[in-house]
N, C-alpha and C. Protein backbone atom coordinates (compact mmCIF):
# COMPACT_ATOMS: atom_id res chain seq x y z
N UNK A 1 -7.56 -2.56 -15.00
CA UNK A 1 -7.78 -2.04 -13.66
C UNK A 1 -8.03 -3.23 -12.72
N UNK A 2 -7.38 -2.81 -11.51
CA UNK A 2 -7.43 -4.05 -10.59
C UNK A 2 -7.25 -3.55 -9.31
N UNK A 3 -7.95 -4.39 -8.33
CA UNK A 3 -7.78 -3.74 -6.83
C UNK A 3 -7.36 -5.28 -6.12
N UNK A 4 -5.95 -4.62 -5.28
CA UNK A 4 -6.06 -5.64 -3.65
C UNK A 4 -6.48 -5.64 -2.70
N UNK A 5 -6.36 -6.33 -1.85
CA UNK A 5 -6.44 -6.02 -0.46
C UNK A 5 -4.95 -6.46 0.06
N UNK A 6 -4.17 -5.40 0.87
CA UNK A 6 -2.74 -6.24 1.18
C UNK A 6 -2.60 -6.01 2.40
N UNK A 7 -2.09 -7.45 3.16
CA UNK A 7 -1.50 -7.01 4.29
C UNK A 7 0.53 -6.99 4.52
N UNK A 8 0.45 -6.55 5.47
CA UNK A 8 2.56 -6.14 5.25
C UNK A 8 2.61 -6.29 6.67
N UNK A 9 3.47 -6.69 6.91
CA UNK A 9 4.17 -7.32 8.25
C UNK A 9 5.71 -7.49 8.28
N UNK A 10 6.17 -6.81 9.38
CA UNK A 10 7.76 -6.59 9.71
C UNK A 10 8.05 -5.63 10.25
N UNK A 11 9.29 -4.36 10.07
CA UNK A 11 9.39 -3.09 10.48
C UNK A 11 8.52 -2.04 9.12
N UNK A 12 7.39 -2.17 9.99
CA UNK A 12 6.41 -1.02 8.63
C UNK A 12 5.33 -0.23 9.93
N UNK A 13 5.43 0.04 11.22
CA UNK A 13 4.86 1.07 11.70
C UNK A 13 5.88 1.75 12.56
N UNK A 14 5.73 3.09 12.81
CA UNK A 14 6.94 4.22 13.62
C UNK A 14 8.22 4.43 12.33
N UNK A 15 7.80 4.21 11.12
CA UNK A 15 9.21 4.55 10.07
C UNK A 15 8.73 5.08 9.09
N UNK A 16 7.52 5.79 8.92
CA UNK A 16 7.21 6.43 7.52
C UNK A 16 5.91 5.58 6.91
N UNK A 17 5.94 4.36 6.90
CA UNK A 17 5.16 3.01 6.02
C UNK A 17 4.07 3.74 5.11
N UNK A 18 3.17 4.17 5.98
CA UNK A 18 1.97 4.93 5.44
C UNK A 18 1.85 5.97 4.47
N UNK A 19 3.07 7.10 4.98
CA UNK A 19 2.96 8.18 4.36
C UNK A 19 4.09 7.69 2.93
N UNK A 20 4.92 6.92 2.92
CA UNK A 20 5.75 6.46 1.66
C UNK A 20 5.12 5.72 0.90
N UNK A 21 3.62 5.07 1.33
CA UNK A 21 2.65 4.72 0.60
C UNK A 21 1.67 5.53 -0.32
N UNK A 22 1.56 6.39 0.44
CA UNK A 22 0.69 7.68 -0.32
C UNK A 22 1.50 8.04 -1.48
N UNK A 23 2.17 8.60 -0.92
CA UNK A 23 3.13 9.26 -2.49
C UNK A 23 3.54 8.53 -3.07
N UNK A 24 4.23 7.59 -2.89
CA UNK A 24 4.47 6.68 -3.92
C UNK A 24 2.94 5.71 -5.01
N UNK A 25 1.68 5.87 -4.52
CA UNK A 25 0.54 5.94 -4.60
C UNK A 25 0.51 7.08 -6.13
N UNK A 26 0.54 8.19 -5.16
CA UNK A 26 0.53 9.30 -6.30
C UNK A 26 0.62 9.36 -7.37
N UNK A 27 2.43 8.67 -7.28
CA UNK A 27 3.58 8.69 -8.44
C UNK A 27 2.78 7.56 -9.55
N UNK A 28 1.93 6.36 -9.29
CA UNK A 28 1.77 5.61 -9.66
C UNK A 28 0.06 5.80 -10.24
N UNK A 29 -0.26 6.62 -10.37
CA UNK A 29 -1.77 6.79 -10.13
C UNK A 29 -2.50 5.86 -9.59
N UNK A 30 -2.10 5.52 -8.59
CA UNK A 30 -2.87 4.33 -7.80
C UNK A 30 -4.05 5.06 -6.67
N UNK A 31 -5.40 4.39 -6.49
CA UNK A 31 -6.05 4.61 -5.69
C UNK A 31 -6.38 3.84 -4.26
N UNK A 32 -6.99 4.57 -2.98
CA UNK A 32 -7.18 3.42 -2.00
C UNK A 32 -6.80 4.08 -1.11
N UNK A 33 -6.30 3.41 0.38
CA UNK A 33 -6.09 3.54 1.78
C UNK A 33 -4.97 2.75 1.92
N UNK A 34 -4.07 3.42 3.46
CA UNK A 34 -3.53 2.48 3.90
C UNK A 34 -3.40 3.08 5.60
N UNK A 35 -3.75 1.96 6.41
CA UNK A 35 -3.90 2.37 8.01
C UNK A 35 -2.85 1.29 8.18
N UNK A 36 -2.81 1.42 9.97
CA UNK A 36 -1.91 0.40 10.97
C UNK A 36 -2.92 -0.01 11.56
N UNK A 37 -2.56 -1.91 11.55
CA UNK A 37 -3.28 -2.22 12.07
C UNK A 37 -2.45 -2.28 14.16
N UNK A 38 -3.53 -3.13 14.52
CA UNK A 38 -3.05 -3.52 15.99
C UNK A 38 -1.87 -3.80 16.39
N UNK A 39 -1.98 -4.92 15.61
CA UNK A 39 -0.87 -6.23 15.56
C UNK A 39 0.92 -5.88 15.18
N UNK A 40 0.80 -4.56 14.76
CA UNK A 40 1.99 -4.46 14.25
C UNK A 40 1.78 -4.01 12.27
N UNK A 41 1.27 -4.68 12.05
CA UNK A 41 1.19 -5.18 10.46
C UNK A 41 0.74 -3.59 10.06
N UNK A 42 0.41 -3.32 8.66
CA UNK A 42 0.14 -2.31 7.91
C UNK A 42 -0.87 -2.95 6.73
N UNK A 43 -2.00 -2.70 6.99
CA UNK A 43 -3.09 -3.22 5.71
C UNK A 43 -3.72 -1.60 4.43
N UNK A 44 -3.60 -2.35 3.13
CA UNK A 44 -3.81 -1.45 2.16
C UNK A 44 -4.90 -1.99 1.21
N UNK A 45 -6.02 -0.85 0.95
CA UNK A 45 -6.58 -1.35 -0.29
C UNK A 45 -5.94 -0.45 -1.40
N UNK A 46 -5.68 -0.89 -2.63
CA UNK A 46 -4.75 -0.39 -3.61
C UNK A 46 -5.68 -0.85 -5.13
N UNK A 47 -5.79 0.06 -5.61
CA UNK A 47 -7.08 0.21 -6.67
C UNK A 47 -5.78 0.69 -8.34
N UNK A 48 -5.79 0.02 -9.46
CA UNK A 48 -5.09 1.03 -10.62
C UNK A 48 -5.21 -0.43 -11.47
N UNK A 49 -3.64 0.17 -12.06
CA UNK A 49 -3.38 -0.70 -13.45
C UNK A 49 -2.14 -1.98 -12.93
N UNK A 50 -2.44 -2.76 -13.06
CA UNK A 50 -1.54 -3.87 -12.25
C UNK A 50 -0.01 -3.80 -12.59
N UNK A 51 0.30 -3.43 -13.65
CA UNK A 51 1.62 -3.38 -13.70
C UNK A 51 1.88 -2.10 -12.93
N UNK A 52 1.89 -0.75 -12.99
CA UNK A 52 1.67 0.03 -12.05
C UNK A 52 1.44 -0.48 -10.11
N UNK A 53 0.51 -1.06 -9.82
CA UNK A 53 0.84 -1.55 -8.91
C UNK A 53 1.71 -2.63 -8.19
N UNK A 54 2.79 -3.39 -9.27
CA UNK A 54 3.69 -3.98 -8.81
C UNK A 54 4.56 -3.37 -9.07
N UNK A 55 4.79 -2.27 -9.54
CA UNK A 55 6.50 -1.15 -9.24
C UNK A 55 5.92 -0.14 -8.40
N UNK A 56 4.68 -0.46 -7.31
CA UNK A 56 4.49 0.62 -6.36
C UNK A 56 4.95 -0.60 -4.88
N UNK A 57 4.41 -1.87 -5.11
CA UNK A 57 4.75 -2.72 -4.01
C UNK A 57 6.11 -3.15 -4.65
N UNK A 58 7.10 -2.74 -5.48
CA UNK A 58 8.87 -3.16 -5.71
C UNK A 58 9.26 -1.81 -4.84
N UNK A 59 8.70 -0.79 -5.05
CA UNK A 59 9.52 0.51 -4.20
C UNK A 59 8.93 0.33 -3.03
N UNK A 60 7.98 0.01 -2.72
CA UNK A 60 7.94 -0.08 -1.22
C UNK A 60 8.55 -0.59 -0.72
N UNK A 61 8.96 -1.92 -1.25
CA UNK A 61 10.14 -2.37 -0.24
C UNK A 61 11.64 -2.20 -0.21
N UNK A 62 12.25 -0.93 -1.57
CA UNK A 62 13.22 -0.29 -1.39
C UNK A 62 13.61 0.92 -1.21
N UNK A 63 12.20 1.66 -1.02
CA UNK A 63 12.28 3.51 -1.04
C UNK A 63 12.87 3.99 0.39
N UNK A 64 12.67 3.38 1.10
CA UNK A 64 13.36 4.28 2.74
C UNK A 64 14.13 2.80 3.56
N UNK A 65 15.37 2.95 3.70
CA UNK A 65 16.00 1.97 4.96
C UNK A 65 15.41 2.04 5.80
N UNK A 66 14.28 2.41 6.49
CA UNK A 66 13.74 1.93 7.84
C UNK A 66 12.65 1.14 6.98
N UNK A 67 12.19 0.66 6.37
CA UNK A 67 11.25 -0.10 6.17
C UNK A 67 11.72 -1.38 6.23
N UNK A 68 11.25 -2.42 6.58
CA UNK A 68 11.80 -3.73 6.30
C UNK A 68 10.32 -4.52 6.25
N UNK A 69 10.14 -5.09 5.06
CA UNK A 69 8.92 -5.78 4.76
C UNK A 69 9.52 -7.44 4.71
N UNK A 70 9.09 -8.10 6.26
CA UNK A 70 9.06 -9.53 6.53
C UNK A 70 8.28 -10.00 5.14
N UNK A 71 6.90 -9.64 5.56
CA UNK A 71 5.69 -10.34 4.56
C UNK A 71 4.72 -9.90 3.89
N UNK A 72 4.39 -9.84 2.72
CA UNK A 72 3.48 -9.25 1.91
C UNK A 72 2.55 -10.39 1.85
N UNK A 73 0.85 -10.53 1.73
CA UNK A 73 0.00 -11.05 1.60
C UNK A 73 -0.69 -9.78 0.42
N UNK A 74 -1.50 -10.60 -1.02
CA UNK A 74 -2.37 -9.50 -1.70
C UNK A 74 -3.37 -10.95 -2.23
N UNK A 75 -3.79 -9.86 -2.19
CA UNK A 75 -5.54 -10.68 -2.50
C UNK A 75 -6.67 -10.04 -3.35
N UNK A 76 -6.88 -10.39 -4.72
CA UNK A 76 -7.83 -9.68 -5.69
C UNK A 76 -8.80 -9.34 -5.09
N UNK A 77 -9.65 -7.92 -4.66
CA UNK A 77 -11.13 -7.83 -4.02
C UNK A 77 -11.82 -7.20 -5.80
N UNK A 78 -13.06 -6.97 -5.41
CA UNK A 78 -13.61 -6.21 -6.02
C UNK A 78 -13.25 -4.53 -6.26
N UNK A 79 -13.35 -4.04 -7.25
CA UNK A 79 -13.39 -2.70 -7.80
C UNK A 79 -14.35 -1.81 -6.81
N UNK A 80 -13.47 -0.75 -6.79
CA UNK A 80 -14.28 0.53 -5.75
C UNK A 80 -14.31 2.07 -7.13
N UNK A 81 -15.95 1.66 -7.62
CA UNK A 81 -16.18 2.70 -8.39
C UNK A 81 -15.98 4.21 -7.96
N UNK A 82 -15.54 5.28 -8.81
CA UNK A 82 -15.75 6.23 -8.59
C UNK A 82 -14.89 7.20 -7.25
N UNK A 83 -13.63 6.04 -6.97
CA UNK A 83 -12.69 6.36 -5.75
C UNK A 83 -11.41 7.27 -6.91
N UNK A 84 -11.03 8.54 -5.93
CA UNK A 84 -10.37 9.12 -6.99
C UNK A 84 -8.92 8.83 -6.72
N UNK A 85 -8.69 9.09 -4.87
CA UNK A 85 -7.33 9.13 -4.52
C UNK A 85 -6.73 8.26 -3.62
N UNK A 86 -5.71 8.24 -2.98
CA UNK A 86 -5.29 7.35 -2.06
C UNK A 86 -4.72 7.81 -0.93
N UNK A 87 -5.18 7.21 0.07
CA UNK A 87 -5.42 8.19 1.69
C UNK A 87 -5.18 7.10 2.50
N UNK A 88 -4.65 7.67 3.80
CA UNK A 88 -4.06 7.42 4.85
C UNK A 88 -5.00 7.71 5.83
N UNK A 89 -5.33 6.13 6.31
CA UNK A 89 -6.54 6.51 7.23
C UNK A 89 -6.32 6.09 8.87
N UNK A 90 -6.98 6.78 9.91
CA UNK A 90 -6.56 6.55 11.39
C UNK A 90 -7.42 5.74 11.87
């Protein structure tokens, strides 16, 4: 079990980004958030099993043609006990 923190930068807000995160989340039993930030960018905390979470960030960047991911940044944080699901936050 392992958690990131990621940020994504390119065409990833007004095309789905968030909500193709969730479900594909789902599919993966992955836990966590993902909002828009200001700037453009899309930041996620993403909580599971690491191999699992690198065929959730490989489909993200091929599940819908409007997505176009310039740049991925991930960064090991600490574990969030006792988090069940993964949500889309405003």
């Amino acid at each position: 079990m392992i958690r990131y923190h990621i940020l994504v930068s390119g065409r990833v807000q007004g095309v789905g980004f968030r909500y193709t995160a969730s479900h594909l989340a789902s599919l993966y039993n992955l836990t966590g958030w993902v909002r828009n930030c200001y700037d453009g960018s899309v930041e996620m905390e993403v909580q599971g099993d690491p191999g699992n979470i690198d065929f959730f960030i490989q489909k993200l960047k091929t599940e819908s043609r409007w997505i176009r991911i310039r740049s991925l940044e991930k960064k090991q944080i600490p574990l969030e006990s006792g988090e069940t699901v993964f949500h889309v936050r405003y």
